[in-house]
Protein backbone atom coordinates (compact mmCIF):
# COMPACT_ATOMS: atom_id res chain seq x y z
CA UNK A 1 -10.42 -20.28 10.57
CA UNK A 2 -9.93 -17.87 7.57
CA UNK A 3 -7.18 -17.33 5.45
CA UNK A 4 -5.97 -13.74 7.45
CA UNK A 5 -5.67 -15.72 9.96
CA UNK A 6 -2.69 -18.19 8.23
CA UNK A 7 0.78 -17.46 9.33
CA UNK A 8 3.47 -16.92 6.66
CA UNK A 9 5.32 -19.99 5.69
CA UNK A 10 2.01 -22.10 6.04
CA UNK A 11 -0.33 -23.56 3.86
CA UNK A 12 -4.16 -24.38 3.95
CA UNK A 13 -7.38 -25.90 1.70
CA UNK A 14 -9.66 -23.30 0.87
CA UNK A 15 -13.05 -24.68 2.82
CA UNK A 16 -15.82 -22.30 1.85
CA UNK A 17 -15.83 -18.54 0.22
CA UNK A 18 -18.53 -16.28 2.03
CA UNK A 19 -19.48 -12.98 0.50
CA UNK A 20 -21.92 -12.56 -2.19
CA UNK A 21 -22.16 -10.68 -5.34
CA UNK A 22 -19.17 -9.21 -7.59
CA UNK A 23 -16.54 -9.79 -5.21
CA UNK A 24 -17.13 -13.43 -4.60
CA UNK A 25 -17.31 -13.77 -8.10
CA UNK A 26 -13.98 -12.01 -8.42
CA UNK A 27 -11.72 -15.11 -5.60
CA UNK A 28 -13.84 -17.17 -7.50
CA UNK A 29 -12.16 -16.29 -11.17
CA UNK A 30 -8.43 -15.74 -9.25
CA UNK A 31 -8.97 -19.68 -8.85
CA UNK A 32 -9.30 -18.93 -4.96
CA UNK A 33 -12.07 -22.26 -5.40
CA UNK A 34 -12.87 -24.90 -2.86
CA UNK A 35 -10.64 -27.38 -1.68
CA UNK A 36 -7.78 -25.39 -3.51
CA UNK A 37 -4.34 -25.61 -1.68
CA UNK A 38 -2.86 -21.99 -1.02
CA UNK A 39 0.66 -20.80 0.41
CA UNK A 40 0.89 -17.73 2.52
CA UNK A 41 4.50 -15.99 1.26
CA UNK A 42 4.25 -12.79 2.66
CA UNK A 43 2.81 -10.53 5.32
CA UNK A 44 2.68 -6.68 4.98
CA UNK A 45 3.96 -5.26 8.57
CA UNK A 46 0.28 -4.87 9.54
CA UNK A 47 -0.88 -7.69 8.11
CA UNK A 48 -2.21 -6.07 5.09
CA UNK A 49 -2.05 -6.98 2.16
CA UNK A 50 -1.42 -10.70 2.13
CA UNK A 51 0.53 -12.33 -0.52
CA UNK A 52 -0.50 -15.83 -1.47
CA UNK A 53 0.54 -18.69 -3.71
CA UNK A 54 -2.21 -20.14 -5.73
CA UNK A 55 -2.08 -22.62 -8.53
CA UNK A 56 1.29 -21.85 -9.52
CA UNK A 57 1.45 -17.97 -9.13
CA UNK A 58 1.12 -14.86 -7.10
CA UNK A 59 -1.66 -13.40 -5.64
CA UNK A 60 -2.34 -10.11 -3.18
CA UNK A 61 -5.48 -9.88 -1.07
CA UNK A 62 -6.31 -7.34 1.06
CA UNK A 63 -7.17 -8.34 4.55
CA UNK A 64 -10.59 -7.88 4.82
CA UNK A 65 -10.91 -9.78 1.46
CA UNK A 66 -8.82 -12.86 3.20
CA UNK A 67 -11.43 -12.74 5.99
CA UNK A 68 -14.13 -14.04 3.70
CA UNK A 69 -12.16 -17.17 2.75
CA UNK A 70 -12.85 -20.14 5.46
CA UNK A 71 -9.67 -22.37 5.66
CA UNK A 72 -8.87 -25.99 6.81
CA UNK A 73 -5.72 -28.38 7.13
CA UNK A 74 -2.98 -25.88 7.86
CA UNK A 75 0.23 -27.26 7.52
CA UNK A 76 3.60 -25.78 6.81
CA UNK A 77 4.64 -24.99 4.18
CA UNK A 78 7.96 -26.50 2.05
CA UNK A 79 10.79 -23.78 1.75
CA UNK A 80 10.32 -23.30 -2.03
CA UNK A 81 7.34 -21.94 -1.36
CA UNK A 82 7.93 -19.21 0.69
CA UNK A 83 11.11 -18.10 -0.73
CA UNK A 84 12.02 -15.43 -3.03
CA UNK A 85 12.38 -15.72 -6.58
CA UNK A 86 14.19 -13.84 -9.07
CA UNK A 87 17.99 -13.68 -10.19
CA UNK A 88 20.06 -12.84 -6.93
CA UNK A 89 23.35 -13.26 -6.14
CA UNK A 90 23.69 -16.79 -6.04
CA UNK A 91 22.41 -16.22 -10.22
CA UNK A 92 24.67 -13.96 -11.23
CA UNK A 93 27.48 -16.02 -9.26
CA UNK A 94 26.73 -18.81 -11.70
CA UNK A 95 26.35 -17.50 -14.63
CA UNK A 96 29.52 -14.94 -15.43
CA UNK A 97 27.54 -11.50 -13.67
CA UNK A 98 25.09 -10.93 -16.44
CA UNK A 99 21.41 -11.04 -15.48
């Protein structure tokens, strides 16, 4: 299975990275490496881009780029995950208005 095919909310070991050359090179250096664990956090309404969590921050790929990845052990995901981040409401509830 590759990593286009992961649904949002889900996440998966990185098995194998086909593709040769500079762009192989290029997942390799985004830490996109084998037997790295990846979250899927969003979607684009046609399924392109993706955006991913690796190692601790946020990634885009393009579809076609997510095809090359081969992916194994999909589970789903915890909530923290795949939610958004930022100061909201609940923030600015806490803390007096002031961002």
């Amino acid at each position: 299975m590759t990593l286009a095919q992961v649904n949002v909310g889900e996440h998966a070991v990185i098995d194998r990275i086909n593709g040769y050359g500079p762009l192989r090179r290029r997942l390799l250096e985004m830490g996109l490496t084998p037997n790295t664990v990846v979250c899927v956090r969003k979607m684009a309404p046609m399924g392109d881009p993706i955006e991913l969590i690796v190692r601790g921050y946020s990634l885009t790929l393009r579809k076609e780029d997510a095809q090359l990845i081969e992916v194994n052990n999909i589970t789903q995901a915890p909530p923290v995950l795949t939610r958004g981040r930022g100061r909201g409401f609940g923030w600015r509830r806490r803390h007096g208005g002031r961002r």
